[in-house]
N, C-alpha and C. Protein backbone atom coordinates (compact mmCIF):
# COMPACT_ATOMS: atom_id res chain seq x y z
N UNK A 1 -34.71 -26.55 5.42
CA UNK A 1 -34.66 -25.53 4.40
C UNK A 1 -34.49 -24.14 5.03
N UNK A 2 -35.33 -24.12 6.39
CA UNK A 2 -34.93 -22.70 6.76
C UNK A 2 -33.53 -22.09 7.28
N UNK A 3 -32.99 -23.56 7.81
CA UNK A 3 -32.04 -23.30 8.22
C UNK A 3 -30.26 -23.24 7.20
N UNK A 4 -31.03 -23.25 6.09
CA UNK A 4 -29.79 -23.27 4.69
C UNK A 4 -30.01 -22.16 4.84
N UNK A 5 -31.64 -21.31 4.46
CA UNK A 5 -31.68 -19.73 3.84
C UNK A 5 -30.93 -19.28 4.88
N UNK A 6 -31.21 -18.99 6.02
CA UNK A 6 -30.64 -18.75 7.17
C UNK A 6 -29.30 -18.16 7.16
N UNK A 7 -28.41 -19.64 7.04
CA UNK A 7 -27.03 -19.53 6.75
C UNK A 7 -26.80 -18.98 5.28
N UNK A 8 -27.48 -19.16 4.32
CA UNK A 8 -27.20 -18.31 2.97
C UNK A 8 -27.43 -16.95 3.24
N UNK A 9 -28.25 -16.41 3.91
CA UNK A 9 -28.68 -15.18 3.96
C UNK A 9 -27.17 -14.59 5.01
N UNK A 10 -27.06 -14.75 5.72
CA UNK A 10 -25.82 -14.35 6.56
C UNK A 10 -24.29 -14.20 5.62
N UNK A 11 -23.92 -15.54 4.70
CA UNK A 11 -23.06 -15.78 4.07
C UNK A 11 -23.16 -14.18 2.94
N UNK A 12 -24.41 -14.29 2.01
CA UNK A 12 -24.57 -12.96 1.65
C UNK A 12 -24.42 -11.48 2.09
N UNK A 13 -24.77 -11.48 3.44
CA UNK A 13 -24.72 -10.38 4.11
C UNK A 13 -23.11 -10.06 4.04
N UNK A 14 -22.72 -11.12 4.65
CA UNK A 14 -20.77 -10.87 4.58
C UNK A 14 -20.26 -10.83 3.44
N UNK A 15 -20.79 -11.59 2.48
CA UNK A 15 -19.78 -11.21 1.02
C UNK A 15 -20.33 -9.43 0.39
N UNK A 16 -21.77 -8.94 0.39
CA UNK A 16 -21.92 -7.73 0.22
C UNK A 16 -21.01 -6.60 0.91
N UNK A 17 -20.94 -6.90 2.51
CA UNK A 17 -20.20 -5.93 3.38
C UNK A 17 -18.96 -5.65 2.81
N UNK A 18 -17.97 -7.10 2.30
CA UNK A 18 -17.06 -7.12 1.85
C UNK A 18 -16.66 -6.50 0.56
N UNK A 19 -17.95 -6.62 -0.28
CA UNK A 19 -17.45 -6.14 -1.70
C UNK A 19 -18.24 -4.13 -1.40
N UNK A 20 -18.79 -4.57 -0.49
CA UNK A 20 -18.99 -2.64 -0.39
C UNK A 20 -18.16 -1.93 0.22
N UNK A 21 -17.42 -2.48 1.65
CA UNK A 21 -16.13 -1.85 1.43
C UNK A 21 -15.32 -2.03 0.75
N UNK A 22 -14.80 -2.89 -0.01
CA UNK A 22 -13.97 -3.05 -1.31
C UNK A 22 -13.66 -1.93 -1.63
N UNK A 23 -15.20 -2.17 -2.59
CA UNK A 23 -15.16 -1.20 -3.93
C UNK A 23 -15.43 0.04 -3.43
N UNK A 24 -16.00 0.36 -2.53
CA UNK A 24 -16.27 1.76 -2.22
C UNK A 24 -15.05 2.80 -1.57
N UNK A 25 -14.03 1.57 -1.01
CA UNK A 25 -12.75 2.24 -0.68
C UNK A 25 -11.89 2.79 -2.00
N UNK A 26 -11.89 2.22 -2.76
CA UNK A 26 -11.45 2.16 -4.34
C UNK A 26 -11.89 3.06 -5.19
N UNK A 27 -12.98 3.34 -5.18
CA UNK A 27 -13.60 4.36 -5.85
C UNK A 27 -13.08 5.51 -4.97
N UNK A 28 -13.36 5.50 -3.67
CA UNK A 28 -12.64 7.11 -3.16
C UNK A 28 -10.96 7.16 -3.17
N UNK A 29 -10.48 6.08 -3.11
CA UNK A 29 -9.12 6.63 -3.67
C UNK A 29 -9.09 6.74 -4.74
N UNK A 30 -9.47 6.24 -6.05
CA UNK A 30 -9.67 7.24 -7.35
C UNK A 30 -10.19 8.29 -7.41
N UNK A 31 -11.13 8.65 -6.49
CA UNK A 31 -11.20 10.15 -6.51
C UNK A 31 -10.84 10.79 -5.72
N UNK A 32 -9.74 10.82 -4.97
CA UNK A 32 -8.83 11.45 -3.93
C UNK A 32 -7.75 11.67 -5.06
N UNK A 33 -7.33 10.70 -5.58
CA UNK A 33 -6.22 10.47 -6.32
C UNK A 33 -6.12 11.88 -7.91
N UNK A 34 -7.45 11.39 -8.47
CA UNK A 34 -7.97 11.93 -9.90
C UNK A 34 -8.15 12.98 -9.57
N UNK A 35 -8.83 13.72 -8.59
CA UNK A 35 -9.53 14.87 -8.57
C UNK A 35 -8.66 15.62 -8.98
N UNK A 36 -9.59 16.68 -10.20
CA UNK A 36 -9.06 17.28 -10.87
C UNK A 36 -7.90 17.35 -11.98
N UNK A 37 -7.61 15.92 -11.88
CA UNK A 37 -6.78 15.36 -12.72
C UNK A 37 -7.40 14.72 -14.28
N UNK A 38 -7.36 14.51 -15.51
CA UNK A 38 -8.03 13.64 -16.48
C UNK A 38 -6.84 12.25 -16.33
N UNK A 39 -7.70 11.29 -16.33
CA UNK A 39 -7.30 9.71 -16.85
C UNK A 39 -7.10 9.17 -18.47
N UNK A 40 -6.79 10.30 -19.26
CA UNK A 40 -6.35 10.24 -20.42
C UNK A 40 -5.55 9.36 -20.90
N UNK A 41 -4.25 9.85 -19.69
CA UNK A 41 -3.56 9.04 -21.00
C UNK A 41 -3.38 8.00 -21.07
N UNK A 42 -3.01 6.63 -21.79
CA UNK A 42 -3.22 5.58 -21.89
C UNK A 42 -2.88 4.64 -21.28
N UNK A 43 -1.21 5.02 -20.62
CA UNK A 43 -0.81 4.28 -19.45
C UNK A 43 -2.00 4.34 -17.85
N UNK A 44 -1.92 5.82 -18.17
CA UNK A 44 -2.53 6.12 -16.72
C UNK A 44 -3.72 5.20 -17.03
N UNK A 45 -4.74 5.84 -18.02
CA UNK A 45 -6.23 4.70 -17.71
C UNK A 45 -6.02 3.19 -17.63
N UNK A 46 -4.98 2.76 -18.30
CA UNK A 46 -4.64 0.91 -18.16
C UNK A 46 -4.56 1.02 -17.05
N UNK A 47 -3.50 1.73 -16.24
CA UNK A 47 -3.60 1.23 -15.07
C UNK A 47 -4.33 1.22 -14.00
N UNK A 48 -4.99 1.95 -14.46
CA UNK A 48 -6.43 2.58 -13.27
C UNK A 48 -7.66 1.63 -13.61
N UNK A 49 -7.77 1.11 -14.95
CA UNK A 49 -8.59 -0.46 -15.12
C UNK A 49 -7.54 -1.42 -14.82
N UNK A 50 -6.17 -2.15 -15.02
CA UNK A 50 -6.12 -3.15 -14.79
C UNK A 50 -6.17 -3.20 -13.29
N UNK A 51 -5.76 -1.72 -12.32
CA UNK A 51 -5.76 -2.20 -10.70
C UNK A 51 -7.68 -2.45 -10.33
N UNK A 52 -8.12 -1.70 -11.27
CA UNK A 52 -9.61 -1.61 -10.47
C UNK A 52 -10.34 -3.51 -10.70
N UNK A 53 -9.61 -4.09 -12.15
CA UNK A 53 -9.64 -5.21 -12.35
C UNK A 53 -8.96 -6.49 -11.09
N UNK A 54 -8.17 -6.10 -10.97
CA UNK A 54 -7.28 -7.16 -9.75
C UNK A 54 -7.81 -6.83 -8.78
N UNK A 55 -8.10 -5.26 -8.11
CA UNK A 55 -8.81 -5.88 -6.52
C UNK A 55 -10.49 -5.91 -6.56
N UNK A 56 -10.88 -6.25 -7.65
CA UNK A 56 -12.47 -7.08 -7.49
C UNK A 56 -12.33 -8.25 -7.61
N UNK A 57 -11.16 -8.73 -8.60
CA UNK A 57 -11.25 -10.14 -8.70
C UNK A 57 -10.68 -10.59 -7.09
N UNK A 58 -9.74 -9.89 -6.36
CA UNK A 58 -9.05 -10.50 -5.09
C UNK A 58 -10.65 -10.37 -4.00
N UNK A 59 -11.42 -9.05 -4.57
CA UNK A 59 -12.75 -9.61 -3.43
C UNK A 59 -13.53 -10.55 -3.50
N UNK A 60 -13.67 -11.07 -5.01
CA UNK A 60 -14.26 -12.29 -5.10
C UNK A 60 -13.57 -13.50 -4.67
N UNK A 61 -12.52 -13.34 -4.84
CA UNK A 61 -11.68 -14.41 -4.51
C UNK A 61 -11.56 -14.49 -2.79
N UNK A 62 -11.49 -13.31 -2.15
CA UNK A 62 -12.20 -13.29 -0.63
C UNK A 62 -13.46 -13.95 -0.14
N UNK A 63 -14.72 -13.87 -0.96
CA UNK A 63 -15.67 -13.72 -1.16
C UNK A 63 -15.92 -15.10 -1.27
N UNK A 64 -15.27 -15.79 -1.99
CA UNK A 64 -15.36 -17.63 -2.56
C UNK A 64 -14.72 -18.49 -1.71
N UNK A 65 -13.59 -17.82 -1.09
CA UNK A 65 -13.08 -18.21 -0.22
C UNK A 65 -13.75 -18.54 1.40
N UNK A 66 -15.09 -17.23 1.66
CA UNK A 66 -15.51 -17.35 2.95
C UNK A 66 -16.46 -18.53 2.45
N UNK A 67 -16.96 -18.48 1.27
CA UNK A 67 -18.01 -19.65 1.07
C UNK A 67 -17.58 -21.04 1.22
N UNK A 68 -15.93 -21.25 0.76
CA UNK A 68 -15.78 -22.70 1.16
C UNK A 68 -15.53 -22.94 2.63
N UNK A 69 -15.15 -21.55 3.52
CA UNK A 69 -14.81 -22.28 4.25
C UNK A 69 -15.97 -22.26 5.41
N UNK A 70 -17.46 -21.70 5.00
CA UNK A 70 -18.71 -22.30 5.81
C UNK A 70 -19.04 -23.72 4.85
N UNK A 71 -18.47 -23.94 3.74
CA UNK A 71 -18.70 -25.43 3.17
C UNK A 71 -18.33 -26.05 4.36
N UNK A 72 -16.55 -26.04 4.88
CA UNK A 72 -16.18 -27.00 5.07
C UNK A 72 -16.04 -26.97 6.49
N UNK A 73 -17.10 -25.72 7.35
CA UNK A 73 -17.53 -26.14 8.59
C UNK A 73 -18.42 -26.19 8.79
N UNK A 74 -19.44 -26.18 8.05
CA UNK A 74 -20.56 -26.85 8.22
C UNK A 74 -21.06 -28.10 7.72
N UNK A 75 -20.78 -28.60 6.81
CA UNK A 75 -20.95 -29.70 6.14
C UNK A 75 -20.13 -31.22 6.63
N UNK A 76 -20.77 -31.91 6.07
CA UNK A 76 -20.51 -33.25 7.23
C UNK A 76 -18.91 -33.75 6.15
N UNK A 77 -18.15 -34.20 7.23
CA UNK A 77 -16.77 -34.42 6.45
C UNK A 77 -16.44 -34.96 5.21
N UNK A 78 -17.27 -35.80 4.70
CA UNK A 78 -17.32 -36.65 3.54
C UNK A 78 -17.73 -35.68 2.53
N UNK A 79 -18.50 -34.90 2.34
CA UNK A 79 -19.21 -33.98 1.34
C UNK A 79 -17.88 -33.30 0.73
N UNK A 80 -17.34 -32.41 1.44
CA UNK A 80 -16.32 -31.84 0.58
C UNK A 80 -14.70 -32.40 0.97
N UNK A 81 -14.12 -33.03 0.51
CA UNK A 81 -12.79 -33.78 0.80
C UNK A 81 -11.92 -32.47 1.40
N UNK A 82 -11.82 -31.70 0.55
CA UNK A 82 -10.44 -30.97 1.11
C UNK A 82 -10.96 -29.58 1.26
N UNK A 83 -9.76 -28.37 1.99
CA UNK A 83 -10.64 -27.03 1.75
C UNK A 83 -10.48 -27.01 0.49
N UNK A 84 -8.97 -27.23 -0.32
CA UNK A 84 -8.67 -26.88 -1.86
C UNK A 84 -10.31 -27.32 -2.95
N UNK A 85 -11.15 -28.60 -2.29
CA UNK A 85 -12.23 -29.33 -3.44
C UNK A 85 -13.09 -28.21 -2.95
N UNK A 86 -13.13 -27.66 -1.18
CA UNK A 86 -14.63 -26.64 -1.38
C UNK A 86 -14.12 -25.67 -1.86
N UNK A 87 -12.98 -24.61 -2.07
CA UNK A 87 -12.28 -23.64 -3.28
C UNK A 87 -13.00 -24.02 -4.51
N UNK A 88 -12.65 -25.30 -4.81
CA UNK A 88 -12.78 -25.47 -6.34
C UNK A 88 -14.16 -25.18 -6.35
N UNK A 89 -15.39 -26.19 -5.34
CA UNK A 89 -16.65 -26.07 -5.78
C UNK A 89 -17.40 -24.43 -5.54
N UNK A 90 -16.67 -23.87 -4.96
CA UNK A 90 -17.19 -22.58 -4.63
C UNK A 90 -17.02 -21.63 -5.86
N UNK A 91 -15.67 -21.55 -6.28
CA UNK A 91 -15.61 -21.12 -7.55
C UNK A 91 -16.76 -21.57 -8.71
N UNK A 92 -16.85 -22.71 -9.15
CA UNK A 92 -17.43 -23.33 -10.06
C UNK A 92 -19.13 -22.66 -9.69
N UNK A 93 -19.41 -22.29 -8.38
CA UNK A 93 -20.97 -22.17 -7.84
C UNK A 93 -20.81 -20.50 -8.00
N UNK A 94 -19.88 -19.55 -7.80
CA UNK A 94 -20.01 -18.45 -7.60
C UNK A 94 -20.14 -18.06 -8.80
N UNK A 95 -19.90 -18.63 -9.57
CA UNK A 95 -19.32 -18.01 -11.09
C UNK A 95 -20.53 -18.61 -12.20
N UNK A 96 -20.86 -19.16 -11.24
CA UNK A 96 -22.21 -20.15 -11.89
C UNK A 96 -22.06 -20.73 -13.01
N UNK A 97 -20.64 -21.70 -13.49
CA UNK A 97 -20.24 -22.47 -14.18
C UNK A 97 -20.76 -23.66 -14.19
N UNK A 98 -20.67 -24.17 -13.08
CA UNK A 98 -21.39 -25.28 -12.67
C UNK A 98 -21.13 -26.40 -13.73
N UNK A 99 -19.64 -26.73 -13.57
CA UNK A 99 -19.38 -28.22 -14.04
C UNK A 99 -20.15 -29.16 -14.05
N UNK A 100 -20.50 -29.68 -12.15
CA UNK A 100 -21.25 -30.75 -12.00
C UNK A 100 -20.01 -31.84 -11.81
N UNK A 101 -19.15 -31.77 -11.72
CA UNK A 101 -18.39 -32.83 -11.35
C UNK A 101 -18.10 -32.80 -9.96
N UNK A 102 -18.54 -31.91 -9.11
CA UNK A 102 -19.05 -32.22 -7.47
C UNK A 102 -20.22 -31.55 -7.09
N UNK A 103 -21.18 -32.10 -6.57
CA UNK A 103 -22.86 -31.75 -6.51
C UNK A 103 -22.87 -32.22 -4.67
N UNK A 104 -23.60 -31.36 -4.03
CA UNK A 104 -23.89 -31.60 -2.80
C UNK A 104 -24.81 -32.77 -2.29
N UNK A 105 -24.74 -33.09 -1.07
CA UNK A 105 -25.92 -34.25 -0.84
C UNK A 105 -27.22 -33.13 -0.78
N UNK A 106 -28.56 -34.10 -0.89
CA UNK A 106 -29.69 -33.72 -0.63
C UNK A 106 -30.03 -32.66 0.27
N UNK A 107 -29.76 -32.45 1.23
CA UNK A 107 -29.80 -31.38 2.05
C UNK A 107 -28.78 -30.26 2.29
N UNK A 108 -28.17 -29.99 0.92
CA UNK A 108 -27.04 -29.25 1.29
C UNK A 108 -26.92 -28.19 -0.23
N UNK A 109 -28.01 -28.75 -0.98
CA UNK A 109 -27.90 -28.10 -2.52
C UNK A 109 -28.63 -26.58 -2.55
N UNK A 110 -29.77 -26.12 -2.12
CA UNK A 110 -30.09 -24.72 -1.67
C UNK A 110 -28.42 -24.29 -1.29
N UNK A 111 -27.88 -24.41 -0.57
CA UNK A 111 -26.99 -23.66 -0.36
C UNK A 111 -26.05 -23.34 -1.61
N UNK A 112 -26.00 -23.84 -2.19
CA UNK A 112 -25.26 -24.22 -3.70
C UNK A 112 -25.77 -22.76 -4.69
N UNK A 113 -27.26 -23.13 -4.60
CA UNK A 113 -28.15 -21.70 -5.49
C UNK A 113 -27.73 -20.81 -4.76
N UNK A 114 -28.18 -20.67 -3.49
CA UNK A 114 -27.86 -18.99 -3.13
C UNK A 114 -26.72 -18.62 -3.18
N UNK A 115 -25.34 -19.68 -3.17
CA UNK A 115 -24.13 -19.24 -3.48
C UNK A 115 -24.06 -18.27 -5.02
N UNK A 116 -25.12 -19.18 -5.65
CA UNK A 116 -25.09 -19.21 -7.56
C UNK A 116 -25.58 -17.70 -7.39
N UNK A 117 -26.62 -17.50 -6.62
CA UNK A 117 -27.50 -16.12 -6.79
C UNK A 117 -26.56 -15.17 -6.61
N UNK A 118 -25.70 -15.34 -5.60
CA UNK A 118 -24.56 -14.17 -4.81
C UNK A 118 -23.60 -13.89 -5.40
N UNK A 119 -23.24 -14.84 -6.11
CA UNK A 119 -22.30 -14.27 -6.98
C UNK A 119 -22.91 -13.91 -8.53
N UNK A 120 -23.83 -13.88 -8.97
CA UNK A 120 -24.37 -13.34 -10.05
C UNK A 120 -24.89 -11.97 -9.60
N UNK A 121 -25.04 -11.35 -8.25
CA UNK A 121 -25.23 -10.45 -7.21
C UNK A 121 -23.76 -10.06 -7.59
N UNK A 122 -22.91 -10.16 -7.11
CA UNK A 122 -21.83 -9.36 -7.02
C UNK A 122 -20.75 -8.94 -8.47
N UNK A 123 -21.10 -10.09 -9.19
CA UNK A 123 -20.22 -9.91 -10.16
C UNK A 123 -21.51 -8.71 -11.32
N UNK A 124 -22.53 -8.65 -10.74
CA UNK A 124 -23.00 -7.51 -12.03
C UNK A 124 -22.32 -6.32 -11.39
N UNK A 125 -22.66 -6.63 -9.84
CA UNK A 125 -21.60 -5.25 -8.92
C UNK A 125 -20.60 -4.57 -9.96
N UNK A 126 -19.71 -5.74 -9.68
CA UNK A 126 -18.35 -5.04 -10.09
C UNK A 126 -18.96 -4.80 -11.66
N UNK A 127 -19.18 -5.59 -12.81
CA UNK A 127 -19.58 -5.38 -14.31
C UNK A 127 -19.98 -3.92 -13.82
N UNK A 128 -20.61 -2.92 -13.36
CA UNK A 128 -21.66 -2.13 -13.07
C UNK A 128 -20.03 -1.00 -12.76
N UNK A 129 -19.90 -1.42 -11.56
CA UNK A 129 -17.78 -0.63 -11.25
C UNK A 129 -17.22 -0.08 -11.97
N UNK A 130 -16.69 -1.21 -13.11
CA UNK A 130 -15.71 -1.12 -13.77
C UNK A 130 -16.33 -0.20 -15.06
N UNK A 131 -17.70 -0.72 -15.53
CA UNK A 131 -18.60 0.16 -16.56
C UNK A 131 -18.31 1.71 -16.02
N UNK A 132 -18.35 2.41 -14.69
CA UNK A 132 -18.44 3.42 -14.21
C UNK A 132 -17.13 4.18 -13.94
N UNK A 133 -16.18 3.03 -14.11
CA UNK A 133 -14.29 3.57 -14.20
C UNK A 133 -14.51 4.17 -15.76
N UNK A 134 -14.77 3.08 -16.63
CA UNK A 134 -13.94 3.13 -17.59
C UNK A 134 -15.29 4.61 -18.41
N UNK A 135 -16.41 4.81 -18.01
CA UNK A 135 -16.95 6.28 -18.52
C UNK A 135 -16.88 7.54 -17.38
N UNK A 136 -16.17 7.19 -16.73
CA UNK A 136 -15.27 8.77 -16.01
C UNK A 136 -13.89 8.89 -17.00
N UNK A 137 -13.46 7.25 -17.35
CA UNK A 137 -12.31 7.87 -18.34
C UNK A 137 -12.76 8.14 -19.62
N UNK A 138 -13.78 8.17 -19.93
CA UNK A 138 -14.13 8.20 -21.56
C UNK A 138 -14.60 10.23 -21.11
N UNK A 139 -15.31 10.24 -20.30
CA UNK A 139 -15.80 11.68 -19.95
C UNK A 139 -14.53 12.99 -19.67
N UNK A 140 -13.45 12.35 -18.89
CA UNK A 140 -12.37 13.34 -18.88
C UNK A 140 -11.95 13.19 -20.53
N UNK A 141 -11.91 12.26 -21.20
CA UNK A 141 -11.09 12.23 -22.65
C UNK A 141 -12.24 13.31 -23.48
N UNK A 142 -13.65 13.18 -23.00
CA UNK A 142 -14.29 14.64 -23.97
C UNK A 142 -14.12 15.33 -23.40
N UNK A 143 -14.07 15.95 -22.16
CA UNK A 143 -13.71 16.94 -21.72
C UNK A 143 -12.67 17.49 -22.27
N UNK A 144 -11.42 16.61 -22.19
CA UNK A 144 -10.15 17.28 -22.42
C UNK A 144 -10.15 17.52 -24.02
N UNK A 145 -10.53 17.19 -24.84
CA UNK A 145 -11.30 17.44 -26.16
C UNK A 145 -11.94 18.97 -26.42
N UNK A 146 -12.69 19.15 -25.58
CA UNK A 146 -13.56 20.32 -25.56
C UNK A 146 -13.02 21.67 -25.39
């Protein structure tokens, strides 16, 4: 058991690093970009949510990606068939969907939760991001109002 937290705790450490430079690069080029500018108008704010939308989903998708592939070097060969099945199960664990139509052996399911925890960790992240894009654009639209 200690040696799952262990490796969960590390796996976490790298998907945080990852989604904090992410998003934190992102946010300062929107405000390199914006400064002093309003995100009014309607093209401009779509596009400033749908890009802020695509590169969180590509960090999670980074992010799910490093998880299968400590699945599928650490885990004994039979457990996960392909990298594409630890993709699939990583998704299904990050997102905390949890089909259940592939479940780990006995000594391999802790790792499964803290995956579940990390990504319920990161995805309020971004929920929390994107909440903070889209009321800088609601704040320039009163401003520019005023």
């Amino acid at each position: 058991m200690l040696k799952i937290s262990l490796i969960g705790s590390v796996l976490i450490a790298i998907t945080v690093v990852i989604h904090a430079a992410g998003t934190t690069a992102w946010v300062r080029y929107l405000g390199r970009k914006y400064t002093g500018k309003s995100i009014i108008g309607g093209r401009r704010a779509t596009l400033v949510l749908v890009n802020t939308a695509l590169i969180v989903f590509a960090l999670h998708a980074i992010e799910i990606v490093i998880w299968a592939g400590a699945y599928q070097i650490l885990m004994p060969v039979n457990e996960l068939g392909s990298f594409e099945e630890a993709v699939y199960f990583s998704f299904v664990t990050f997102t905390t969907l949890g089909y259940g139509d592939i479940t780990l052996s006995e000594g391999w399911r802790l790792l499964s939760g803290i995956e579940a925890l990390n990504g319920i960790l990161l995805v309020g992240w971004t929920t929390a991001m994107i909440f903070a894009v889209v009321q800088n654009i609601w704040r320039g639209l009163a401003d520019h109002n005023n």
